[in-house]
C-alpha atoms as a PDB file:
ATOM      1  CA  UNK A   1       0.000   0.000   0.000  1.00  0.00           C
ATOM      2  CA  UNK A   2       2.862   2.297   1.040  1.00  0.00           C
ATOM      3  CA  UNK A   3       4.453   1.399  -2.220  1.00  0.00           C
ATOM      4  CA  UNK A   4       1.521   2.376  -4.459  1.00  0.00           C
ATOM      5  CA  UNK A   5       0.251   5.243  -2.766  1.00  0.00           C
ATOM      6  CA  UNK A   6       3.548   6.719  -3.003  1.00  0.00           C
ATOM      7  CA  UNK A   7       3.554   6.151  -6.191  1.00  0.00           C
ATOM      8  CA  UNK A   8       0.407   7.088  -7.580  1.00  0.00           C
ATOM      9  CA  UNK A   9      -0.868   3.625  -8.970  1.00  0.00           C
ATOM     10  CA  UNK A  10      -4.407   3.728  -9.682  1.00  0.00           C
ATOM     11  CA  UNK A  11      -6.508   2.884 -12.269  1.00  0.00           C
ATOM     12  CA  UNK A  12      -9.073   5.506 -12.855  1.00  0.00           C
ATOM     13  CA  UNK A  13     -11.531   3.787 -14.207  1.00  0.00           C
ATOM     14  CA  UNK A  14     -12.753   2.051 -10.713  1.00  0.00           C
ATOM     15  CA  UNK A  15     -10.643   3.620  -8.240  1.00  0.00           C
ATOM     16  CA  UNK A  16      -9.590   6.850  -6.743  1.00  0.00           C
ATOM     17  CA  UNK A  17      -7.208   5.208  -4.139  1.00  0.00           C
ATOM     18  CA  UNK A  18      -4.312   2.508  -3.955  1.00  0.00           C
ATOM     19  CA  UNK A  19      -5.751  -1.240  -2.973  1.00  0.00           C
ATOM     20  CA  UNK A  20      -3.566  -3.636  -1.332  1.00  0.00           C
ATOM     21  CA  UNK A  21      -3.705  -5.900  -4.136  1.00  0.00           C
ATOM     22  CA  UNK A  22      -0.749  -6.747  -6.566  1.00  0.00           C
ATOM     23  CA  UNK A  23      -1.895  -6.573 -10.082  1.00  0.00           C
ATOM     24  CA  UNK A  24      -0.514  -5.411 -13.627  1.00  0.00           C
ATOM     25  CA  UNK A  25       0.149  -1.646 -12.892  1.00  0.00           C
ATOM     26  CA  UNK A  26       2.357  -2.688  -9.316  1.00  0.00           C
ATOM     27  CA  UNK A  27       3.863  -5.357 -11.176  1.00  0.00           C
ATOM     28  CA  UNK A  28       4.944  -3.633 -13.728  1.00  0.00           C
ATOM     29  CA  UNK A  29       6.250  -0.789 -11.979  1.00  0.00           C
ATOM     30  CA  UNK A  30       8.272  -2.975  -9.751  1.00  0.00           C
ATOM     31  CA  UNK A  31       9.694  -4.363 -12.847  1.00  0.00           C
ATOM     32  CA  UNK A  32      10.644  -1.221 -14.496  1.00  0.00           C
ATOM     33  CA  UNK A  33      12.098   0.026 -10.765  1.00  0.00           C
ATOM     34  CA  UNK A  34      14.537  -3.373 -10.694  1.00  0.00           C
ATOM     35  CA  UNK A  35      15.965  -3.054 -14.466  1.00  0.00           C
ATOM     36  CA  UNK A  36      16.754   0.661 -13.696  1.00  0.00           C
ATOM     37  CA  UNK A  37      18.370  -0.619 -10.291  1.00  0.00           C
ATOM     38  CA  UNK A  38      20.157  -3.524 -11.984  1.00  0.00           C
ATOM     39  CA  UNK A  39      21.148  -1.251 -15.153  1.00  0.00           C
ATOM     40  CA  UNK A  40      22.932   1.741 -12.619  1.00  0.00           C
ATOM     41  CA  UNK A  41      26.511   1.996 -13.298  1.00  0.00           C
ATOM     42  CA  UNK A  42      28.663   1.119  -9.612  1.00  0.00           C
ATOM     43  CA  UNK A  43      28.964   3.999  -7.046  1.00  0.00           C
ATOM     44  CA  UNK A  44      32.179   5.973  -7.621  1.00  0.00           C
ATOM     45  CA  UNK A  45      34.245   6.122  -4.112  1.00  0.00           C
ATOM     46  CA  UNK A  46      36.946   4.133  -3.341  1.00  0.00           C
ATOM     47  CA  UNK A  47      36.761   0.443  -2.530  1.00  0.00           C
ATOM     48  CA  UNK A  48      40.414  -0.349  -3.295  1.00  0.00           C
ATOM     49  CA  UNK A  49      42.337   0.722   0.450  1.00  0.00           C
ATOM     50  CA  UNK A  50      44.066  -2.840   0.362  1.00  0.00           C
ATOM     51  CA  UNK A  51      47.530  -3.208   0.950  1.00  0.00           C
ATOM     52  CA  UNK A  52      49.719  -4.275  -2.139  1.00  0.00           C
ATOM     53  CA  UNK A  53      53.793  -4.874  -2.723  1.00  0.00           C
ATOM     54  CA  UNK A  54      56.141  -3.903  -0.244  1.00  0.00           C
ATOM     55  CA  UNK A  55      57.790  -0.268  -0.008  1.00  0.00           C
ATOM     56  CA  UNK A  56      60.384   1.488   1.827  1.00  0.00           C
ATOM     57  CA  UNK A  57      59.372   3.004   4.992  1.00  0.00           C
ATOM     58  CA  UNK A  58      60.403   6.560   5.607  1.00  0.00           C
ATOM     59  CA  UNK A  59      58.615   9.157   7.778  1.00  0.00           C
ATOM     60  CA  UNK A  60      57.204  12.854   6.898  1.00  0.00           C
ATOM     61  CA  UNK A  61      60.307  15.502   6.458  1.00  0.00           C
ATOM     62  CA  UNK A  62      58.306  18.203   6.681  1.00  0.00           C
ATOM     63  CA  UNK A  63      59.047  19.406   2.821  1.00  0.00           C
ATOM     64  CA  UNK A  64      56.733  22.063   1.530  1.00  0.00           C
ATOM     65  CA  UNK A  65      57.045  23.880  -2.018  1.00  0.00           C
ATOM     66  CA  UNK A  66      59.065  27.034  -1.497  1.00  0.00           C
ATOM     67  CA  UNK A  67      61.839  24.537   0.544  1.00  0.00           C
ATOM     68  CA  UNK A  68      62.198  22.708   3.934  1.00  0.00           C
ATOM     69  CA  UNK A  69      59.655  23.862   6.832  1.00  0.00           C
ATOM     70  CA  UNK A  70      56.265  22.644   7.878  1.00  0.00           C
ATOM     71  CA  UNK A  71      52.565  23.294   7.211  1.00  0.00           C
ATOM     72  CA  UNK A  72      51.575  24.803  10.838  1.00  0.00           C
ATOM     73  CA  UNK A  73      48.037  24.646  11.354  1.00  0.00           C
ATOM     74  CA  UNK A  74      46.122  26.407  14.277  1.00  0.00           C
ATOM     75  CA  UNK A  75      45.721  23.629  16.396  1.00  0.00           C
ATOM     76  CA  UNK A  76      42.160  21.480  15.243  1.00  0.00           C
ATOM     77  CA  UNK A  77      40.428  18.225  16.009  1.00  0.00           C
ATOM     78  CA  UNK A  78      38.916  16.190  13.327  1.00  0.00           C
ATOM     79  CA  UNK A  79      35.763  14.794  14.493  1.00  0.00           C
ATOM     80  CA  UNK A  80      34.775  11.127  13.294  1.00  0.00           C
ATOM     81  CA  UNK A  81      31.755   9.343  15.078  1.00  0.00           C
ATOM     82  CA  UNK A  82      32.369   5.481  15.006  1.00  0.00           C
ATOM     83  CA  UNK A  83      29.219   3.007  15.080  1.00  0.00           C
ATOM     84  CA  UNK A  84      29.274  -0.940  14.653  1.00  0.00           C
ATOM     85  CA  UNK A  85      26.708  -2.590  12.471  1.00  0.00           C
ATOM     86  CA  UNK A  86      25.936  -6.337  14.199  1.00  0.00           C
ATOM     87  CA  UNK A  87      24.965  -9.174  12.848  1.00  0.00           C
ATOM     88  CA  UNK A  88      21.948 -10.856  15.207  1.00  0.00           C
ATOM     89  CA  UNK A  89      23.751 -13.153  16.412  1.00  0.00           C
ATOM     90  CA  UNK A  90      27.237 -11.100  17.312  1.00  0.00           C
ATOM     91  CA  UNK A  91      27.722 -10.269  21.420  1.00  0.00           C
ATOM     92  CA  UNK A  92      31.499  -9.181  21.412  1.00  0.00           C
ATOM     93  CA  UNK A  93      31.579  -5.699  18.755  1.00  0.00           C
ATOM     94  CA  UNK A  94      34.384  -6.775  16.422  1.00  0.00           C
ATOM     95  CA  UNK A  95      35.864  -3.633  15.716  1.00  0.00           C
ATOM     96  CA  UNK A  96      36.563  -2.391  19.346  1.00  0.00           C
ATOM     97  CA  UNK A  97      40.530  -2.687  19.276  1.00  0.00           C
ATOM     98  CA  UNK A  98      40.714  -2.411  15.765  1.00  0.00           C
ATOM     99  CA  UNK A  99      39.394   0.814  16.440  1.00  0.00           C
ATOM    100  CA  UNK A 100      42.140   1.683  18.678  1.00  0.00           C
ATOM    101  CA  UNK A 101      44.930   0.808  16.184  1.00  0.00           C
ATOM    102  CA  UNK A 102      43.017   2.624  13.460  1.00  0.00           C
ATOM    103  CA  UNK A 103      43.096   6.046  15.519  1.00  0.00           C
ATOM    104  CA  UNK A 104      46.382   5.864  17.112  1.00  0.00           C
ATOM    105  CA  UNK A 105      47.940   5.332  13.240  1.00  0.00           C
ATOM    106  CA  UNK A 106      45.900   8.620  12.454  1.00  0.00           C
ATOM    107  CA  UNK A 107      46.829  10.391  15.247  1.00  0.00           C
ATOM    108  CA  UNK A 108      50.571   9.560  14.614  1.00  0.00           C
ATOM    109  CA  UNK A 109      50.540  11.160  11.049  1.00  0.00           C
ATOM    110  CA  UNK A 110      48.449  14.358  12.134  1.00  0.00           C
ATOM    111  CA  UNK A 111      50.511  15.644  14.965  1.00  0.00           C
ATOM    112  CA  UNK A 112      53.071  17.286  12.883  1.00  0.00           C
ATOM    113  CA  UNK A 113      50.079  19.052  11.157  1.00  0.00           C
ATOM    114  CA  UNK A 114      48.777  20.349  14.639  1.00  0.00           C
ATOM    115  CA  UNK A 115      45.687  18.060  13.632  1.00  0.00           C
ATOM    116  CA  UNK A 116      44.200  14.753  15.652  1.00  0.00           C
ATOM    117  CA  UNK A 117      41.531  12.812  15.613  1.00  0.00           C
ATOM    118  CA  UNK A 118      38.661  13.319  18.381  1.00  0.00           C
ATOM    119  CA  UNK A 119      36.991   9.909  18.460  1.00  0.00           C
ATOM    120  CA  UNK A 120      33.130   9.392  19.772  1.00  0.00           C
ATOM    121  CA  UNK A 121      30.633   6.011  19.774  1.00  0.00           C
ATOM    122  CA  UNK A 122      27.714   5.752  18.489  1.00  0.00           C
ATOM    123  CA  UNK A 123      25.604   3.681  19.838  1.00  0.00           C
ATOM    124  CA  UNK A 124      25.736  -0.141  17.646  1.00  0.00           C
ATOM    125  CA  UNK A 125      22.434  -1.225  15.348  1.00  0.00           C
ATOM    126  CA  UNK A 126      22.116  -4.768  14.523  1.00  0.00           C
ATOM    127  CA  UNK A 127      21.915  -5.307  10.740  1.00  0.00           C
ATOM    128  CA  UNK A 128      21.076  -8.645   8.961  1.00  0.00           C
ATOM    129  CA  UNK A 129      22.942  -8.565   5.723  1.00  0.00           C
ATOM    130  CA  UNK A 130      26.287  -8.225   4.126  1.00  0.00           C
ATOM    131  CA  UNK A 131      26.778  -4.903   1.963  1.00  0.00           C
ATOM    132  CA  UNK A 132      27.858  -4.833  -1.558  1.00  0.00           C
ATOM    133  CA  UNK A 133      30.254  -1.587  -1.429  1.00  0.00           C
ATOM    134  CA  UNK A 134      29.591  -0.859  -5.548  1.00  0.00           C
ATOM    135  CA  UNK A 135      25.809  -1.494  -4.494  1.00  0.00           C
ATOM    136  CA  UNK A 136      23.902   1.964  -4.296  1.00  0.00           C
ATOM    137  CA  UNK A 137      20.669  -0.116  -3.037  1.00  0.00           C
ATOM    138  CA  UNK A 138      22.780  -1.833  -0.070  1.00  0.00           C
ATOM    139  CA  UNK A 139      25.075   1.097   0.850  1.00  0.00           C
ATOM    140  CA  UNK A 140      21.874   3.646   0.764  1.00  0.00           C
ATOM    141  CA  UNK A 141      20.064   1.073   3.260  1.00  0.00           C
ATOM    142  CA  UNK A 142      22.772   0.693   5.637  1.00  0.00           C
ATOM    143  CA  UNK A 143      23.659   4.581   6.151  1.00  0.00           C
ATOM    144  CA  UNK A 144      19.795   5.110   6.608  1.00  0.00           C
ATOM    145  CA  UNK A 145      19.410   2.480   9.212  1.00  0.00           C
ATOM    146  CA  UNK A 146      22.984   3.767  10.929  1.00  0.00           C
ATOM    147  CA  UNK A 147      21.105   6.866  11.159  1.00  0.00           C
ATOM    148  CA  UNK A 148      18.238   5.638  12.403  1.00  0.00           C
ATOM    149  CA  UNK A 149      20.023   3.891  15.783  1.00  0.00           C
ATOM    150  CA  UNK A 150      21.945   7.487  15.749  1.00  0.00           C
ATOM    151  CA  UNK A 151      21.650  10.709  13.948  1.00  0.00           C
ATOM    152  CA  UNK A 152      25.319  11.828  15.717  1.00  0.00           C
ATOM    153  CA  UNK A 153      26.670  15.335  14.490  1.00  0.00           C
ATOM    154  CA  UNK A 154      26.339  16.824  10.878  1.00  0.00           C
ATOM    155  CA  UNK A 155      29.803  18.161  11.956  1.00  0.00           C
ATOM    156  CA  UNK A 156      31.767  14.660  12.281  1.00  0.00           C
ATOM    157  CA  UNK A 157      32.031  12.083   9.961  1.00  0.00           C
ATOM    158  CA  UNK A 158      30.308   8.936  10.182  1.00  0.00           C
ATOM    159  CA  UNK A 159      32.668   5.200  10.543  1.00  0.00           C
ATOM    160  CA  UNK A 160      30.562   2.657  10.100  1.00  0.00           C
ATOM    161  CA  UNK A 161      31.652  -1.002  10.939  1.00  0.00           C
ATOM    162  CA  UNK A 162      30.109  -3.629   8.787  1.00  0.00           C
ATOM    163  CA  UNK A 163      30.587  -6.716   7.191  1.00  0.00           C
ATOM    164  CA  UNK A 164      31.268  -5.569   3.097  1.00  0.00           C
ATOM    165  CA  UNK A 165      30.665  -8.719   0.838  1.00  0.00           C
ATOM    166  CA  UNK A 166      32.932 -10.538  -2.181  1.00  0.00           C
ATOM    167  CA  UNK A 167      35.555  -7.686  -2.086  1.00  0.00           C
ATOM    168  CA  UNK A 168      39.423  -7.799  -0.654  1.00  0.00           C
ATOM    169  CA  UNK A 169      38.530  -3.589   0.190  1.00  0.00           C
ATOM    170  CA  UNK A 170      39.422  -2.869   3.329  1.00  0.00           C
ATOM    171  CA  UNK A 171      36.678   0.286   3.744  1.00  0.00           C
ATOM    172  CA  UNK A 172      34.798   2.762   0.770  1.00  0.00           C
ATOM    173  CA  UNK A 173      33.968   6.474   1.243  1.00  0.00           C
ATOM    174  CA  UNK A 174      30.737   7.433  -0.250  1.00  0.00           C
ATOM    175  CA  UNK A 175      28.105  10.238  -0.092  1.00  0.00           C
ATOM    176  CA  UNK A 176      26.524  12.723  -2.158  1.00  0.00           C
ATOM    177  CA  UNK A 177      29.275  12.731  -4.834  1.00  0.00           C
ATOM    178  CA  UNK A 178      28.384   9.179  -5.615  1.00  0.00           C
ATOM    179  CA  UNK A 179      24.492   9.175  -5.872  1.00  0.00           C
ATOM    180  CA  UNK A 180      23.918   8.597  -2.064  1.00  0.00           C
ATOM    181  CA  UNK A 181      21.703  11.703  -1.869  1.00  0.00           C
ATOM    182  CA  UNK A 182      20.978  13.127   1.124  1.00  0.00           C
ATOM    183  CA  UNK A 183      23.883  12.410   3.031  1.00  0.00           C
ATOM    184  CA  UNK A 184      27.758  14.230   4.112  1.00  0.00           C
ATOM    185  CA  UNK A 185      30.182  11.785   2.852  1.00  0.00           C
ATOM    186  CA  UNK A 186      30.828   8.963   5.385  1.00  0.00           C
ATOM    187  CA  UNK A 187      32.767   5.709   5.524  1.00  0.00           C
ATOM    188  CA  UNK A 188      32.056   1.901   5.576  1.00  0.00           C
ATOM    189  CA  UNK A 189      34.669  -0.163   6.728  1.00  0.00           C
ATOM    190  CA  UNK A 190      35.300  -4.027   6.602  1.00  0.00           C
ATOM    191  CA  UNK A 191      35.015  -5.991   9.676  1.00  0.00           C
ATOM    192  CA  UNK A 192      36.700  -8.571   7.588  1.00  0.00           C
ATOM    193  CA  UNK A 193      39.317  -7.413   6.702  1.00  0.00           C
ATOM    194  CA  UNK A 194      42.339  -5.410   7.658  1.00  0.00           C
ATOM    195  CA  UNK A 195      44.910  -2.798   6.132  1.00  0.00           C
ATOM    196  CA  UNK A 196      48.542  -4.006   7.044  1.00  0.00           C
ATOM    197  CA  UNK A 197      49.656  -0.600   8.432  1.00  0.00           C
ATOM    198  CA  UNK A 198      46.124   0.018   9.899  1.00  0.00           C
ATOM    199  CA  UNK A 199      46.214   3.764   7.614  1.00  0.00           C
ATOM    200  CA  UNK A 200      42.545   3.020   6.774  1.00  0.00           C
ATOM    201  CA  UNK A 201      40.634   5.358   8.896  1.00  0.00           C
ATOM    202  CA  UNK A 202      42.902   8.277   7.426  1.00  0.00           C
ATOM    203  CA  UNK A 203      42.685   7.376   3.934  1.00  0.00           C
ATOM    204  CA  UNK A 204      39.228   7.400   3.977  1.00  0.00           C
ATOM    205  CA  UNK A 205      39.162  10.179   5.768  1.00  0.00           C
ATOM    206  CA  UNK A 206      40.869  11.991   3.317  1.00  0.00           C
ATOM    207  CA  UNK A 207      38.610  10.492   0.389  1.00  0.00           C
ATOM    208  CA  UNK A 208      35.713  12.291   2.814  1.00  0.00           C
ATOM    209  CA  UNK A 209      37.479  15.662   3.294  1.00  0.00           C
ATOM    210  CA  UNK A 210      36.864  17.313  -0.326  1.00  0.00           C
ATOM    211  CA  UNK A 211      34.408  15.665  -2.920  1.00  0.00           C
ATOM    212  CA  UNK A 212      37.221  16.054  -5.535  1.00  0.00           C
ATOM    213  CA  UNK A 213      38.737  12.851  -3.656  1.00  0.00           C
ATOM    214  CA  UNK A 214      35.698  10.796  -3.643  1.00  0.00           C
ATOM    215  CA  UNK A 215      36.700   8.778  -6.459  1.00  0.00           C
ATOM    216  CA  UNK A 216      39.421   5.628  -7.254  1.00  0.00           C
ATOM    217  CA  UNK A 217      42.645   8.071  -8.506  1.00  0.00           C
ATOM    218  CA  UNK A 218      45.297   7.349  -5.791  1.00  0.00           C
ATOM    219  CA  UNK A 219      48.842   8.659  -5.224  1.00  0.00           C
ATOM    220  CA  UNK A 220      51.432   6.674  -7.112  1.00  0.00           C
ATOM    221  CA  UNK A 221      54.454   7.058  -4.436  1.00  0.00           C
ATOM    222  CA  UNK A 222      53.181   4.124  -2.245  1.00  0.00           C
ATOM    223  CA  UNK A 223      54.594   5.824   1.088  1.00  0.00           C
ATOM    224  CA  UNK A 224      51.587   8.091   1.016  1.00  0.00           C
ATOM    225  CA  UNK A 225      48.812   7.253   3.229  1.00  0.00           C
ATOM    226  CA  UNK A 226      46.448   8.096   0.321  1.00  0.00           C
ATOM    227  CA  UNK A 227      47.809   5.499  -2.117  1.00  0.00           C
ATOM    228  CA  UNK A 228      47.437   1.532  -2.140  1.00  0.00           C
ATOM    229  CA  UNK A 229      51.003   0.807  -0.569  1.00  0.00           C
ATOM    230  CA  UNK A 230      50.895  -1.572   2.213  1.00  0.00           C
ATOM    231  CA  UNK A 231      53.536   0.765   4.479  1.00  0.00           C
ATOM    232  CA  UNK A 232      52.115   3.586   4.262  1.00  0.00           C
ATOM    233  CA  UNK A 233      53.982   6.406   6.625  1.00  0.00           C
ATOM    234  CA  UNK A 234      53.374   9.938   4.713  1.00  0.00           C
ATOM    235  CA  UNK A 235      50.936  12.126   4.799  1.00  0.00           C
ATOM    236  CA  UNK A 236      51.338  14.630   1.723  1.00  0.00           C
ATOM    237  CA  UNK A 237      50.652  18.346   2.525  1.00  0.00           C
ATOM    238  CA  UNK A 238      47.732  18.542  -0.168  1.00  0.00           C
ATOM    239  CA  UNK A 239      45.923  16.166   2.118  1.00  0.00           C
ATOM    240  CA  UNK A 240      46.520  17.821   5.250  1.00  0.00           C
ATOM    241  CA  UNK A 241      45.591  20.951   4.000  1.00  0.00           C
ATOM    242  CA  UNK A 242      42.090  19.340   3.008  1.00  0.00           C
ATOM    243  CA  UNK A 243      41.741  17.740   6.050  1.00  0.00           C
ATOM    244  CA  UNK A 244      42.331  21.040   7.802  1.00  0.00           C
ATOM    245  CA  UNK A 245      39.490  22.257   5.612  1.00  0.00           C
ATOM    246  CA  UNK A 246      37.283  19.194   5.812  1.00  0.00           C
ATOM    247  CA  UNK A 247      33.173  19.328   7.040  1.00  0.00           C
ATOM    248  CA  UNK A 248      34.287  17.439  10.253  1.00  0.00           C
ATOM    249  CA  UNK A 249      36.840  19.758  11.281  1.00  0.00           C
ATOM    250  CA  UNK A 250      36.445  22.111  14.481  1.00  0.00           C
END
């Protein structure tokens, strides 16, 4: 009824309001609804933060154009909200000390920037499916029931913990930039799998900072935390500055 009211989908000739039956007109228009579904091209944010061939490590030197110094920033937190999605049947959250490891790795790349990470949770929601990170129906679904246990700030960005299905991704960024309308970009990450150097939570974070990053184009030097390297120690200046810029800055 919901379904055909919304959608206008009477037939004039006997009827001025929706039934509850499921004839031509609803079938059809479920029909038409799927192949349009089925025929959308895959969302656009990243799905590929998985760690590849080896590198060397080296830290930040603090090398800006102009010669050797340091962005300085006013001091500024970066405020993510973190929320677990659980299956029925999970009692122990599964991404509690990953968590940890994922902030502390942030935190250790932002300090020379004067940035850092200020961490809340949100409370958990228990969700019954996998998600298919290329799927707009699955990933739409999730972040709508994520902000249904928790609406959280419009001035952080959203973690969610989940379980992502038939990928080797380690998280995706997505939002408004790739047809999930009506939300701030936010982040899905895999409760299946891990980065090696646990840089996830600032990569995507980066994707999430400026909608000209919400895509697959990666750094090639595979130091940088922004790249597909499995090492990754370096936080370019581009990225800190759009960090320091980002919605879920204060």
């Amino acid at each position: 009824m919901v379904y055909k009211t919304k959608r206008g989908i009477v037939n004039p000739a006997y009827q001025k309001t929706a039934d509850n039956i499921v004839g031509k007109m609803t079938m059809a228009a479920l029909d038409q609804e799927m192949a349009k579904a089925e025929n959308r091209p895959p969302l656009l944010g990243c799905d590929t933060d998985i760690g590849g061939g080896p590198t060397t490590s080296r830290f930040r030197q603090g090398l800006v154009a102009g010669g050797v110094g340091q962005l300085e920033f006013v001091p500024a937190q970066l405020n993510v909200s973190l929320q677990e999605a659980l299956f029925e049947k999970e009692t122990i959250p599964g991404s509690s000390i990953r968590t940890v490891l994922l902030v502390a790795r942030a935190q250790l790349l932002l300090a020379p920037f004067n940035l850092r990470v200020a961490a809340t949770f949100l409370p958990s929601f228990i969700y019954q499916f996998t998600v298919g990170e290329r799927d707009e129906v699955d990933v739409r679904r999730i972040r709508t029931e994520a902000q249904t246990a928790s609406a959280g700030s419009a001035a952080s960005l959203l973690v969610i913990f989940c379980h992502l299905r038939n990928t080797k991704s380690t998280a995706t960024s997505q939002g408004e930039r790739t047809r999930i309308v009506g939300f701030k970009n936010f982040v899905l990450i895999n409760k299946d799998l891990t980065h090696p150097d646990q840089g996830t939570l600032l990569h995507e974070m980066i994707h999430c900072s400026n909608d000209r990053f919400m895509n697959d184009i990666h750094d090639d030097d595979r130091n940088s935390v922004y790249s597909r390297g499995d090492n990754r120690n370096l936080l370019r200046d581009e990225h800190a500055i759009s960090l320091n810029t980002a919605f879920f800055k204060s």
